[in-house]
PDB file of N, CA and C in Angstrom:
ATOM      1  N   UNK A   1     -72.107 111.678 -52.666  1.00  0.00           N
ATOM      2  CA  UNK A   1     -72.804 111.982 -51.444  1.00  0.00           C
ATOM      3  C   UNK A   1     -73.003 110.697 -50.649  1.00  0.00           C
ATOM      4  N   UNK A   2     -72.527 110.434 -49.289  1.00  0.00           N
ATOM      5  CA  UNK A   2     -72.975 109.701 -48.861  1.00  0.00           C
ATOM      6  C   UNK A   2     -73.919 110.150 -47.413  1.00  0.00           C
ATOM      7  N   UNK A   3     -74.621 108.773 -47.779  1.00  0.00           N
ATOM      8  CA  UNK A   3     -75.711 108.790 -46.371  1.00  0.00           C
ATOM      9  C   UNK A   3     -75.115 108.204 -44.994  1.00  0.00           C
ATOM     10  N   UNK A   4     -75.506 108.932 -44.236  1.00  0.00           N
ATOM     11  CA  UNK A   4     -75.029 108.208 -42.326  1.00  0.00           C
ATOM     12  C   UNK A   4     -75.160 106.901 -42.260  1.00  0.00           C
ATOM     13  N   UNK A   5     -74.136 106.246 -42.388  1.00  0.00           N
ATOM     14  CA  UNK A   5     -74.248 104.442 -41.952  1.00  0.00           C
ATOM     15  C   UNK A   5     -73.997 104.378 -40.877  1.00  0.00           C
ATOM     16  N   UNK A   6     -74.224 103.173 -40.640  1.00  0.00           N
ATOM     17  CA  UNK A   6     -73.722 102.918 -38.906  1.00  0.00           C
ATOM     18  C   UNK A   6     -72.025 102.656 -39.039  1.00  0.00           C
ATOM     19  N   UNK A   7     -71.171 102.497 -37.864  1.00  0.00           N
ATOM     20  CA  UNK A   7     -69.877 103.150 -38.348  1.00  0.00           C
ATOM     21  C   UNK A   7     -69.087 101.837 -38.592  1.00  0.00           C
ATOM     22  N   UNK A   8     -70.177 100.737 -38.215  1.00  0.00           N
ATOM     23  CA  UNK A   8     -69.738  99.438 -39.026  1.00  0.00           C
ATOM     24  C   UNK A   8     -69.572  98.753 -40.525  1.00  0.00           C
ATOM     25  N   UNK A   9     -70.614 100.325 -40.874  1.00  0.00           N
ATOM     26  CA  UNK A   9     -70.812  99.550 -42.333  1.00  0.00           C
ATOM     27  C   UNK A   9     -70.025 101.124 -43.119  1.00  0.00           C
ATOM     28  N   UNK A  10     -69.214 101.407 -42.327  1.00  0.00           N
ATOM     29  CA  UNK A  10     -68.635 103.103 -43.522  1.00  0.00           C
ATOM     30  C   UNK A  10     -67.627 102.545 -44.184  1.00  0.00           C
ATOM     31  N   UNK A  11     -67.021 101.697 -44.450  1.00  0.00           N
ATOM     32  CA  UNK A  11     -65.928 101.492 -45.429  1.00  0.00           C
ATOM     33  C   UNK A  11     -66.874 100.689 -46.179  1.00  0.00           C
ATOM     34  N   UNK A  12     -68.193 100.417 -46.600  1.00  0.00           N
ATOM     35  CA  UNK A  12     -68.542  99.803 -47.736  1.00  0.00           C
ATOM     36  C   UNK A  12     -68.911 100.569 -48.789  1.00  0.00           C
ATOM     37  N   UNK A  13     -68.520 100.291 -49.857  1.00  0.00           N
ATOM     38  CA  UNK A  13     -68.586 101.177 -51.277  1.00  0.00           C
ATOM     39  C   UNK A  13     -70.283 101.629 -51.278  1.00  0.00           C
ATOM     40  N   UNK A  14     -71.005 102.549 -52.251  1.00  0.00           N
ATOM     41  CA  UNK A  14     -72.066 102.511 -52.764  1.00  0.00           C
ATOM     42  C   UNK A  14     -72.641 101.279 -53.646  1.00  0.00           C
ATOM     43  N   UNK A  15     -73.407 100.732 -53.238  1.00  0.00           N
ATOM     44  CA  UNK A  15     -73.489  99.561 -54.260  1.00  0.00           C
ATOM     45  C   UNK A  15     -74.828  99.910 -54.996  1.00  0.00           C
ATOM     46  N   UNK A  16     -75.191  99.279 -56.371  1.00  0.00           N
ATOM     47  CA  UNK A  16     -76.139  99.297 -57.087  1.00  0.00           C
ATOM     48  C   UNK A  16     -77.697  99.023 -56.645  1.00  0.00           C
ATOM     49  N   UNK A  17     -78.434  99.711 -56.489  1.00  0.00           N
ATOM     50  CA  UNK A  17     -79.190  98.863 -55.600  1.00  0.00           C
ATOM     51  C   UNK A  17     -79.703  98.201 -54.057  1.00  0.00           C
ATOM     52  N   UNK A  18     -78.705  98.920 -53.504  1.00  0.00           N
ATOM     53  CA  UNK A  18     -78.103  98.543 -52.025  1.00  0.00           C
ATOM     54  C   UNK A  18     -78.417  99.825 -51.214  1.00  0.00           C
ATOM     55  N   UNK A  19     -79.438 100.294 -51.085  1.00  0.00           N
ATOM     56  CA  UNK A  19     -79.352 101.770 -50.205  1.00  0.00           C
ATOM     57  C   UNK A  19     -78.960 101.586 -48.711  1.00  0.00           C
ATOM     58  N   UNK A  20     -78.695 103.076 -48.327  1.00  0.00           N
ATOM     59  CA  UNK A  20     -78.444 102.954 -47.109  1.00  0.00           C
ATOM     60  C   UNK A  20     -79.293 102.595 -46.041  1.00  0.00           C
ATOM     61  N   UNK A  21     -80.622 102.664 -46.205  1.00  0.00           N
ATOM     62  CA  UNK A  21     -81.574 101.866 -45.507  1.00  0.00           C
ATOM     63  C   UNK A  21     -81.627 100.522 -45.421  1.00  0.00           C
ATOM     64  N   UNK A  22     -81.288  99.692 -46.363  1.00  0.00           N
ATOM     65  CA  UNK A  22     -81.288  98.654 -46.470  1.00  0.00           C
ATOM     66  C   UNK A  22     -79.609  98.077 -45.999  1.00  0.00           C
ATOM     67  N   UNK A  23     -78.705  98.730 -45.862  1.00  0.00           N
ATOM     68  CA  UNK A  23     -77.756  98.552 -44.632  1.00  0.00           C
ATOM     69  C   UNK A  23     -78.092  98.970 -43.664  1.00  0.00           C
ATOM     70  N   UNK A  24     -78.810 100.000 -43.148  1.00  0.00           N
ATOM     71  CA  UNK A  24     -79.323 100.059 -41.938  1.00  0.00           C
ATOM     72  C   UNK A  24     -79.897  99.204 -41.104  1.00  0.00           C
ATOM     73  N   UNK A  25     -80.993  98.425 -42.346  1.00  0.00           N
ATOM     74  CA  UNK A  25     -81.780  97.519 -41.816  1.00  0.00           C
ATOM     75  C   UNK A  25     -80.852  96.086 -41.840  1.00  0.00           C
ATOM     76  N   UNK A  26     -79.819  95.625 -42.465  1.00  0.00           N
ATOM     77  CA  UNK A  26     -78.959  95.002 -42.078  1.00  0.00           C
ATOM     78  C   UNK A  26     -78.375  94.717 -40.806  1.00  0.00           C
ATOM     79  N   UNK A  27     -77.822  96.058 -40.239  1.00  0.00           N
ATOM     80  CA  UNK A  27     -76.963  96.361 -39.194  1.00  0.00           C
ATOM     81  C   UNK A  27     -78.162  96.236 -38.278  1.00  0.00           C
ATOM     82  N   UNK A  28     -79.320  96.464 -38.275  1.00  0.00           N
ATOM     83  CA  UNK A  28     -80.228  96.624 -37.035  1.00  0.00           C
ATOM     84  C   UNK A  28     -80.379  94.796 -36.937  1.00  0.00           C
ATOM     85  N   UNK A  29     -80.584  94.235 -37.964  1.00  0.00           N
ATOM     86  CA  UNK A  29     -80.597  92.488 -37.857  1.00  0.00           C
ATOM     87  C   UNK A  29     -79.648  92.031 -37.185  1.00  0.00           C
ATOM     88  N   UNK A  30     -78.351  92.533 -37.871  1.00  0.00           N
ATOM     89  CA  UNK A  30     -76.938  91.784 -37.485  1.00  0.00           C
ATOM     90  C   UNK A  30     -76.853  92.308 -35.788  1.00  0.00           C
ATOM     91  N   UNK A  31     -77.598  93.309 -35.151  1.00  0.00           N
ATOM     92  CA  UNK A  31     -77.220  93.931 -33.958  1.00  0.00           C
ATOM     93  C   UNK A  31     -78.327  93.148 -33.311  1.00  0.00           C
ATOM     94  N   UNK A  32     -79.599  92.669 -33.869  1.00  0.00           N
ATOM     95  CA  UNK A  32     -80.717  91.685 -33.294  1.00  0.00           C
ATOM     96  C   UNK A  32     -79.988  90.104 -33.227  1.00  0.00           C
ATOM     97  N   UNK A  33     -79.721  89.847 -33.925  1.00  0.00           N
ATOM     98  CA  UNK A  33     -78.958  89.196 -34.180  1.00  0.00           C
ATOM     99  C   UNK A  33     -77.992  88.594 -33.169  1.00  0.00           C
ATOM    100  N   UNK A  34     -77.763  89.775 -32.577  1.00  0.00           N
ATOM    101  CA  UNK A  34     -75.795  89.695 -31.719  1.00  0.00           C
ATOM    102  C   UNK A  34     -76.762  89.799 -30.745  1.00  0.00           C
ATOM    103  N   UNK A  35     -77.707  90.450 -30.403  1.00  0.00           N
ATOM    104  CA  UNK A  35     -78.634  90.433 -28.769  1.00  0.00           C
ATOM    105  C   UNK A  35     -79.297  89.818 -28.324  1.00  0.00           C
ATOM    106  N   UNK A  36     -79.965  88.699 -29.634  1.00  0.00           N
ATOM    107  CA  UNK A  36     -80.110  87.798 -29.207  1.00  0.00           C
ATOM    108  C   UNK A  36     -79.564  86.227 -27.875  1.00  0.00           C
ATOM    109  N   UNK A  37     -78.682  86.200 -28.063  1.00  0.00           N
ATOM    110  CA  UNK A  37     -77.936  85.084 -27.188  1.00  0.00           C
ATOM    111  C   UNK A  37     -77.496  86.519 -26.224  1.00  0.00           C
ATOM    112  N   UNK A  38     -77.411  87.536 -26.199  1.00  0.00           N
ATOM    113  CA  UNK A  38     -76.751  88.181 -24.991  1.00  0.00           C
ATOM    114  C   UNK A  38     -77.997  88.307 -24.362  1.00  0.00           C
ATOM    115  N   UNK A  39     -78.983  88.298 -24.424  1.00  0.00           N
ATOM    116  CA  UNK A  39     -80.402  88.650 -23.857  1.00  0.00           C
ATOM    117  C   UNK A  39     -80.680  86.998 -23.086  1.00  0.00           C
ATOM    118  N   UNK A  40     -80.874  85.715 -24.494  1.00  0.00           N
ATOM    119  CA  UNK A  40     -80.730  84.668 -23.954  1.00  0.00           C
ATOM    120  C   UNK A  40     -79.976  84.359 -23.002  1.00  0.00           C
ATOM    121  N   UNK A  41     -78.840  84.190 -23.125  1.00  0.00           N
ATOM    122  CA  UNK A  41     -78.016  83.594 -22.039  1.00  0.00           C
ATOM    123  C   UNK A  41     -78.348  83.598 -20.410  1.00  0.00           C
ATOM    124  N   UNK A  42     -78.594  84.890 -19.796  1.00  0.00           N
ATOM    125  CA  UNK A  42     -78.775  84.985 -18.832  1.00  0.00           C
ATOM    126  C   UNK A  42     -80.254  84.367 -18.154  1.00  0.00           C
ATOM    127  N   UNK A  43     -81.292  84.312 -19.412  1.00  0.00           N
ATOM    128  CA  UNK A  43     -82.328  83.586 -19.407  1.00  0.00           C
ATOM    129  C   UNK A  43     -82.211  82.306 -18.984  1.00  0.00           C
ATOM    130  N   UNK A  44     -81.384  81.327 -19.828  1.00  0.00           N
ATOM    131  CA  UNK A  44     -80.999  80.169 -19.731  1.00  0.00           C
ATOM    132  C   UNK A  44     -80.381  79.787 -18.512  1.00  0.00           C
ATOM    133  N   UNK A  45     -79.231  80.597 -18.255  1.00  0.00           N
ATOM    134  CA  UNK A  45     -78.690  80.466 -16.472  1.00  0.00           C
ATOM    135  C   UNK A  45     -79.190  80.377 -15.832  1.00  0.00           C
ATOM    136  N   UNK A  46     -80.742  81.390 -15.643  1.00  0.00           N
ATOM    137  CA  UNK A  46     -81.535  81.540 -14.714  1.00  0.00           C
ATOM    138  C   UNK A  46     -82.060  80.430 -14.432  1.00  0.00           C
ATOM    139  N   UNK A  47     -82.684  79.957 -15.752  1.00  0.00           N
ATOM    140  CA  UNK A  47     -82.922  78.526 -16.091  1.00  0.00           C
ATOM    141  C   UNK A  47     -82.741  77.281 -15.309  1.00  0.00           C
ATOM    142  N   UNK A  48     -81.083  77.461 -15.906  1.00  0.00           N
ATOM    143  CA  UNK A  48     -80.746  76.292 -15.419  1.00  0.00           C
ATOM    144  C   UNK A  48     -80.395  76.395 -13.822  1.00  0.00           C
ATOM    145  N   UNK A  49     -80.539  77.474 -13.356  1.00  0.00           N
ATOM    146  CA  UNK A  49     -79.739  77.927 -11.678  1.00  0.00           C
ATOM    147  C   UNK A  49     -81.044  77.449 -11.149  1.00  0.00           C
ATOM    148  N   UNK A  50     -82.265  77.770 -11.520  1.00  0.00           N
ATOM    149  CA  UNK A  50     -83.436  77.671 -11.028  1.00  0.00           C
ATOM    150  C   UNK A  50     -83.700  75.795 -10.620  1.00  0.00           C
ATOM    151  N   UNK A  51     -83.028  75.253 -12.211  1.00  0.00           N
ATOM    152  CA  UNK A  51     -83.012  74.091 -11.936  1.00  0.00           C
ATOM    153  C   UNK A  51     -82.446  73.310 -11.062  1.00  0.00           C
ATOM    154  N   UNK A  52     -81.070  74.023 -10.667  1.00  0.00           N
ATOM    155  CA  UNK A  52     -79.809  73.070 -10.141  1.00  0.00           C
ATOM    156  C   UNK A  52     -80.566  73.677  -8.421  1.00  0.00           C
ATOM    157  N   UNK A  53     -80.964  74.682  -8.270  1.00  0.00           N
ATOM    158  CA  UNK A  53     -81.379  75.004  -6.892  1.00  0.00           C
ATOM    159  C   UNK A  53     -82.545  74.346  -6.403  1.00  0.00           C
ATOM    160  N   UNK A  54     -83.512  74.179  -7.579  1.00  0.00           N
ATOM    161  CA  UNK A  54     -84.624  72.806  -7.471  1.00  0.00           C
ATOM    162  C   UNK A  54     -84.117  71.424  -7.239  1.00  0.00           C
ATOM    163  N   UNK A  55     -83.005  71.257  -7.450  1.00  0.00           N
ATOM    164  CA  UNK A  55     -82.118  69.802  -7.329  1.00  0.00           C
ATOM    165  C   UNK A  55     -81.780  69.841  -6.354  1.00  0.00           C
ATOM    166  N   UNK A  56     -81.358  71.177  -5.770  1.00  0.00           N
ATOM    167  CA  UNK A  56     -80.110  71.118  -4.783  1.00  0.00           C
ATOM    168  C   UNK A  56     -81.381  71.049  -3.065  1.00  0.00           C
ATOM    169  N   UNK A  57     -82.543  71.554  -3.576  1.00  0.00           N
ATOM    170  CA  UNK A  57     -83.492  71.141  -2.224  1.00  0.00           C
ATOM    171  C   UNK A  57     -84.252  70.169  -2.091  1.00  0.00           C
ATOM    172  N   UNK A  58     -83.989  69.604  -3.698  1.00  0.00           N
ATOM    173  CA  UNK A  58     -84.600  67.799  -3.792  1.00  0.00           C
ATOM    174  C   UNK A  58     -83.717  67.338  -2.877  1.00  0.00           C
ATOM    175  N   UNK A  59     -81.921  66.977  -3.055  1.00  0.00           N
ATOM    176  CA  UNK A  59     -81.256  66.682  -2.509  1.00  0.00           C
ATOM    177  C   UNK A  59     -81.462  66.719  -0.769  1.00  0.00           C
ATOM    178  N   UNK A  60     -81.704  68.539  -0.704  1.00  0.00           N
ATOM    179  CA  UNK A  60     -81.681  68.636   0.544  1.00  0.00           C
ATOM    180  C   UNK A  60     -82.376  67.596   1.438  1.00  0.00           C
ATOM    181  N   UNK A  61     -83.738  67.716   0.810  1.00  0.00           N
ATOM    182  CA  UNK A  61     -85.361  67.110   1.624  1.00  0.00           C
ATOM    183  C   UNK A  61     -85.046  65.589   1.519  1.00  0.00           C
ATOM    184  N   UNK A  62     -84.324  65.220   0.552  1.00  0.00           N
ATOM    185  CA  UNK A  62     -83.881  63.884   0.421  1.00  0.00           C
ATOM    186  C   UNK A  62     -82.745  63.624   1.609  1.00  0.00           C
ATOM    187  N   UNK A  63     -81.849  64.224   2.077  1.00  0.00           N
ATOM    188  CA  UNK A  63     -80.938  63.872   2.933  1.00  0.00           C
ATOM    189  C   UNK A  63     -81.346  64.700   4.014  1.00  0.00           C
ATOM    190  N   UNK A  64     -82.706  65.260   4.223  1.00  0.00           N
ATOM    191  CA  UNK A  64     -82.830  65.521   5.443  1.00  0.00           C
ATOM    192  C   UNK A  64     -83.744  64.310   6.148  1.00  0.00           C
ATOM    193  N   UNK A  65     -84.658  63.569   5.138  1.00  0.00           N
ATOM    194  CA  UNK A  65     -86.071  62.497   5.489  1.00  0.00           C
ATOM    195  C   UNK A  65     -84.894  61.699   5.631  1.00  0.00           C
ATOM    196  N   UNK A  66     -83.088  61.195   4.871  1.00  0.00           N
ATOM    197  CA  UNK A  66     -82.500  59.912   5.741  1.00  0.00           C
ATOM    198  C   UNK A  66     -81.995  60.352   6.930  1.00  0.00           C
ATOM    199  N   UNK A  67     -81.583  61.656   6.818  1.00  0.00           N
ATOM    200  CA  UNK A  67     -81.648  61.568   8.971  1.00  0.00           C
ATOM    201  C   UNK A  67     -82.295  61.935   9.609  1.00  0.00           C
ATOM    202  N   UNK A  68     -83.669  61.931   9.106  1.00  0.00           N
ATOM    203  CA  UNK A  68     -84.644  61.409  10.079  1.00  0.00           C
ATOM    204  C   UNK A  68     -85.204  60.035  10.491  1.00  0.00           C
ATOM    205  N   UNK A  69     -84.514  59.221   9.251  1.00  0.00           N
ATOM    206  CA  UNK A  69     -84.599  57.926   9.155  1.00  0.00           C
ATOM    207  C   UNK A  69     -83.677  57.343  10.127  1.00  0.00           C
ATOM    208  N   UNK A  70     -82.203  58.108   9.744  1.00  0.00           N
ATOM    209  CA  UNK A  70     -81.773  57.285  10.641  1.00  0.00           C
ATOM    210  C   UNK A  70     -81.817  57.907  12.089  1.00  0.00           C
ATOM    211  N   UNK A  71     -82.050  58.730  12.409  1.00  0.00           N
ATOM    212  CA  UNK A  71     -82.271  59.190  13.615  1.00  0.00           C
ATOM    213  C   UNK A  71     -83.241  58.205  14.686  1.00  0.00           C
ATOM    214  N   UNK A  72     -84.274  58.115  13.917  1.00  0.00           N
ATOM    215  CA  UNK A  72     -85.316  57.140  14.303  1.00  0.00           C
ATOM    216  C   UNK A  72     -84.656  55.503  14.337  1.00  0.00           C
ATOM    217  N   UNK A  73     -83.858  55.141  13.733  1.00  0.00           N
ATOM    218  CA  UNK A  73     -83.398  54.192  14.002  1.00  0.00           C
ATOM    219  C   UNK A  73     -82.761  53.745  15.047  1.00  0.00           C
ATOM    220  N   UNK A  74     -81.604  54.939  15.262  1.00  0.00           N
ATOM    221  CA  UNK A  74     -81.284  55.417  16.264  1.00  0.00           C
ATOM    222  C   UNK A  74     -81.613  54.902  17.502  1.00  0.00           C
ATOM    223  N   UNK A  75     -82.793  56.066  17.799  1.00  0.00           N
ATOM    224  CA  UNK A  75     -83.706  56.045  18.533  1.00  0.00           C
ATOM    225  C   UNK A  75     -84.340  55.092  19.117  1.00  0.00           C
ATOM    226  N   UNK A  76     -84.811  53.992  17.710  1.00  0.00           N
ATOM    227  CA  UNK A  76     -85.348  52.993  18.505  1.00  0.00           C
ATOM    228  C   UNK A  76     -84.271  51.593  18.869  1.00  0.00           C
ATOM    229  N   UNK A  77     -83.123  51.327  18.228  1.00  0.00           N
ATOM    230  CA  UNK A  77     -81.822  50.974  18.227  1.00  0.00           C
ATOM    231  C   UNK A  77     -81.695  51.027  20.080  1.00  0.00           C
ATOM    232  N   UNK A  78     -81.749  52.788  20.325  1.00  0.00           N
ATOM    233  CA  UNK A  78     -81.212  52.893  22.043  1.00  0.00           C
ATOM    234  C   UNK A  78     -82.286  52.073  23.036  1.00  0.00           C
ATOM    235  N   UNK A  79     -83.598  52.568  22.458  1.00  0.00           N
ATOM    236  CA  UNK A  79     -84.908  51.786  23.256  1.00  0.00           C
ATOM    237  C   UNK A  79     -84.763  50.499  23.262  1.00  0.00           C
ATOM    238  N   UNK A  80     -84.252  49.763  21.969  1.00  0.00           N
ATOM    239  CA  UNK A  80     -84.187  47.910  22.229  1.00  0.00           C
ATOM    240  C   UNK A  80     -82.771  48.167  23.288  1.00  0.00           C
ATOM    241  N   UNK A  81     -81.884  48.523  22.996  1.00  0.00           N
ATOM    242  CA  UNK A  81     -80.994  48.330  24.050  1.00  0.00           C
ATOM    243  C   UNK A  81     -81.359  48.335  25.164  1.00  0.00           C
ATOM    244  N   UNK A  82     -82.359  49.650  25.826  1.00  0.00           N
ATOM    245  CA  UNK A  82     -82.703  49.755  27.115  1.00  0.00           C
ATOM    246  C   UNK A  82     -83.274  49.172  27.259  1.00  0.00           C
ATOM    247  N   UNK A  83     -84.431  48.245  26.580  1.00  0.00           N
ATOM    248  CA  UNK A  83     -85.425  47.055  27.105  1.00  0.00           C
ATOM    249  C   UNK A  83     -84.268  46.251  26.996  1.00  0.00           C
ATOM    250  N   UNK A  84     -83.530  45.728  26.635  1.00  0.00           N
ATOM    251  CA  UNK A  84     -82.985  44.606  26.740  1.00  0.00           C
ATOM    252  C   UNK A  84     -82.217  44.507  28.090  1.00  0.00           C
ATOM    253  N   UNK A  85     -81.605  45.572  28.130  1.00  0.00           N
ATOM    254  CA  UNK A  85     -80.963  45.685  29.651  1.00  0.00           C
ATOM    255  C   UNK A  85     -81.869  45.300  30.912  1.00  0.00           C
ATOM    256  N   UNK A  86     -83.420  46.021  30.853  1.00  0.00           N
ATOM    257  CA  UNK A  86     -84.009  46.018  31.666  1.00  0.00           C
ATOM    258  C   UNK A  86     -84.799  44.584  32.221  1.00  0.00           C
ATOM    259  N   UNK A  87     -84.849  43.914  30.769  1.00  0.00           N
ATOM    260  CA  UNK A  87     -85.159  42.206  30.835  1.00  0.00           C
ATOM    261  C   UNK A  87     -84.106  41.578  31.404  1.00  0.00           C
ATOM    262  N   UNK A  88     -82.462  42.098  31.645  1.00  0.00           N
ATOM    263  CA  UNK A  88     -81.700  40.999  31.852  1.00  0.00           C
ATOM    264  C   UNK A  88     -81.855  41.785  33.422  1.00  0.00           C
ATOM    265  N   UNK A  89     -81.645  43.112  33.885  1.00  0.00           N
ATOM    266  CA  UNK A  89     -81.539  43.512  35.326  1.00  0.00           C
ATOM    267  C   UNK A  89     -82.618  42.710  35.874  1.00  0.00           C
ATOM    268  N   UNK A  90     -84.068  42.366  34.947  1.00  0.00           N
ATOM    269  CA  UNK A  90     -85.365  41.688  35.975  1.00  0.00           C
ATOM    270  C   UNK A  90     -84.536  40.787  36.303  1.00  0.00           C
ATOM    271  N   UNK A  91     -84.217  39.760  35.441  1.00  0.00           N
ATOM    272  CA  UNK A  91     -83.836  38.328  35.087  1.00  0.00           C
ATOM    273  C   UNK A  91     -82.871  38.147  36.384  1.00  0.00           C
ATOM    274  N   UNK A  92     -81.679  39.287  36.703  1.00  0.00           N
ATOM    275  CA  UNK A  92     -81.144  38.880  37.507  1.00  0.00           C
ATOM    276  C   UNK A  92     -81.709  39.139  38.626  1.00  0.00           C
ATOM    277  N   UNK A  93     -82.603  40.181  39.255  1.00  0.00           N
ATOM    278  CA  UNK A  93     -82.588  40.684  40.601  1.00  0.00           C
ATOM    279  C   UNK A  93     -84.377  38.848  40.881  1.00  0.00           C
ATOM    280  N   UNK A  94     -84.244  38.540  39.595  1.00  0.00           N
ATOM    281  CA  UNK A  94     -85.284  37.197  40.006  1.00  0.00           C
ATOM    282  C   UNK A  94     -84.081  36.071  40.715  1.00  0.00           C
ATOM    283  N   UNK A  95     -83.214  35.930  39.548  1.00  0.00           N
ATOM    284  CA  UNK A  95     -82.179  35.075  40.122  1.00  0.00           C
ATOM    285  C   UNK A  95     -81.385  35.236  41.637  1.00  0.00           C
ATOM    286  N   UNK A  96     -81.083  36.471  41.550  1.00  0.00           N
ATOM    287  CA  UNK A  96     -80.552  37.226  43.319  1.00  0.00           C
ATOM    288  C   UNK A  96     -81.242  36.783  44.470  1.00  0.00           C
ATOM    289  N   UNK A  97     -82.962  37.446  44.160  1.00  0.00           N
ATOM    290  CA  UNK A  97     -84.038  37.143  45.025  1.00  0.00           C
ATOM    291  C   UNK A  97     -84.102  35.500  45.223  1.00  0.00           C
ATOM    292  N   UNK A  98     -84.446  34.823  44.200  1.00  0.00           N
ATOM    293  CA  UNK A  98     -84.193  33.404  43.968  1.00  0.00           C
ATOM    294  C   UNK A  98     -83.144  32.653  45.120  1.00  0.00           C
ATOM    295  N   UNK A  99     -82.146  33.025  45.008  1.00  0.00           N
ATOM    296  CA  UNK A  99     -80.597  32.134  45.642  1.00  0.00           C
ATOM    297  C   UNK A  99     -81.241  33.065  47.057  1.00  0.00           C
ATOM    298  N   UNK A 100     -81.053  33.906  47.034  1.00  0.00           N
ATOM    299  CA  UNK A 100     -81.199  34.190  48.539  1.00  0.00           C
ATOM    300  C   UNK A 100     -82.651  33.219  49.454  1.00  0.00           C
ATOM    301  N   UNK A 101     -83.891  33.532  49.191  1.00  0.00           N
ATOM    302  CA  UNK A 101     -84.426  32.802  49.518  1.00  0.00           C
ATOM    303  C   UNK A 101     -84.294  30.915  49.509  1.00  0.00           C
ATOM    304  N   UNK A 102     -83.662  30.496  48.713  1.00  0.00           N
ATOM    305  CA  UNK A 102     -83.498  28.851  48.599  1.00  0.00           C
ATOM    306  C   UNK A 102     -82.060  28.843  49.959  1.00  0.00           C
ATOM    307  N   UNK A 103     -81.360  29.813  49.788  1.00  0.00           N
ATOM    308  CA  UNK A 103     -80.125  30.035  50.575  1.00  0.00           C
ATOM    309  C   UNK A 103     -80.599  29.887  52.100  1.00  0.00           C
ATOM    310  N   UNK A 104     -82.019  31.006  52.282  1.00  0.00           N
ATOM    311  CA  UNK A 104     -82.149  31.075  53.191  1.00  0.00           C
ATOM    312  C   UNK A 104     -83.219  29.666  54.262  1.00  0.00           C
ATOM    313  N   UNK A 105     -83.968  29.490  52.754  1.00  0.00           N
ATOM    314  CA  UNK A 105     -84.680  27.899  53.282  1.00  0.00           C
ATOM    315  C   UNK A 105     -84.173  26.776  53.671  1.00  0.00           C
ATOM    316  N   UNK A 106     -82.552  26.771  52.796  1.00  0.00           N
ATOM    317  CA  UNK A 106     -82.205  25.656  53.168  1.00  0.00           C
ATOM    318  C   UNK A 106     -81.653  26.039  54.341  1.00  0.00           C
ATOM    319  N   UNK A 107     -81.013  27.170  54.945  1.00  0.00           N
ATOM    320  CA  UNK A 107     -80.897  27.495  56.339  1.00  0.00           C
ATOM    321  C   UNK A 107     -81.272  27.402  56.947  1.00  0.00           C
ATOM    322  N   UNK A 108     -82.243  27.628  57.084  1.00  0.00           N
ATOM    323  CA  UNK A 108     -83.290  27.917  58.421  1.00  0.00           C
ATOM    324  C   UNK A 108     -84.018  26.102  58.333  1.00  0.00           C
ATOM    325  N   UNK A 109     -84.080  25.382  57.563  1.00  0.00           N
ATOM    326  CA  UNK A 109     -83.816  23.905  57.324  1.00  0.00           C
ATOM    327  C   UNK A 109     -83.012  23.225  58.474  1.00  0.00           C
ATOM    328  N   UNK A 110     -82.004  23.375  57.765  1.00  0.00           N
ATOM    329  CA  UNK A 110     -80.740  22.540  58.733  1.00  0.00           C
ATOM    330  C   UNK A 110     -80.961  23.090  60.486  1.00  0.00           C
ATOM    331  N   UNK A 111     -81.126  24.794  60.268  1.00  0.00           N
ATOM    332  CA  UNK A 111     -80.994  25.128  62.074  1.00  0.00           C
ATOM    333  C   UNK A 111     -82.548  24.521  62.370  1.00  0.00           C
ATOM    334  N   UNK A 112     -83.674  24.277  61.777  1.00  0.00           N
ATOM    335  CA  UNK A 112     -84.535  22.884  62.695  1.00  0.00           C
ATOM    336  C   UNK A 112     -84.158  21.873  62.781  1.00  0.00           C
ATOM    337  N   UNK A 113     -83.052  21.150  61.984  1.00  0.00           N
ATOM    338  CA  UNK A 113     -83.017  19.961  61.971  1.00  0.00           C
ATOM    339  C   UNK A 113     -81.968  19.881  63.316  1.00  0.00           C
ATOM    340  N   UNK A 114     -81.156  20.852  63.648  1.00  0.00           N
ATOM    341  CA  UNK A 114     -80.614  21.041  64.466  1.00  0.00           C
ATOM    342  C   UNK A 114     -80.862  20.984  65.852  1.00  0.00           C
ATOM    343  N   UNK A 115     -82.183  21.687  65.800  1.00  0.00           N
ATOM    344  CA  UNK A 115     -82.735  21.945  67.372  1.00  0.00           C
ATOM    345  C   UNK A 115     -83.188  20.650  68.365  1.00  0.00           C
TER     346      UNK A 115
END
């Protein structure tokens, strides 16, 4: 007479001692067993996805604060340029103003010395 095994364990003989419950309870281990890491795994992915997506917006926030860095550099990079321009346009329209008036003193100079 045999008892209902699971259909993994039907080619094993009757053994001494060995009931079919106690292959049952085998096969329910060996099947805990096997579901284990299939249950894990996807745990672990999650895991690690959770991790690499925590990395991947470290990264982000990290390469978004350097171009804001350099943006600002940028930024102030264009501003020294434009002050600098604007110190040399004074510089010249002093020099322009400058020659014209000495231009014009020493002119108006000579036409008294003239009269």
């Amino acid at each position: 007479t045999h008892t209902a095994l699971p259909p993994c364990f039907s080619y094993f003989p009757p053994l001494h001692g060995f009931t079919a419950f106690s292959l049952s309870s085998l096969s329910f281990i060996l099947y805990v067993c096997f579901l284990i890491p299939v249950i894990s795994a996807p745990l672990i992915s999650l895991f690690f996805v959770s991790t690499l997506q925590m990395m991947e917006k470290a990264d982000f926030s990290n390469l978004k604060a350097e171009l804001i860095t350099t943006e600002k550099k940028v930024e102030t990079m264009f501003a020294d340029f434009r002050t600098e321009m604007q110190v040399i346009e004074n510089r010249l329209m002093k020099f322009v103003i400058g020659g014209i008036g000495t231009v014009a003193a020493v002119l108006l100079a000579y036409l008294r010395l003239i009269k």
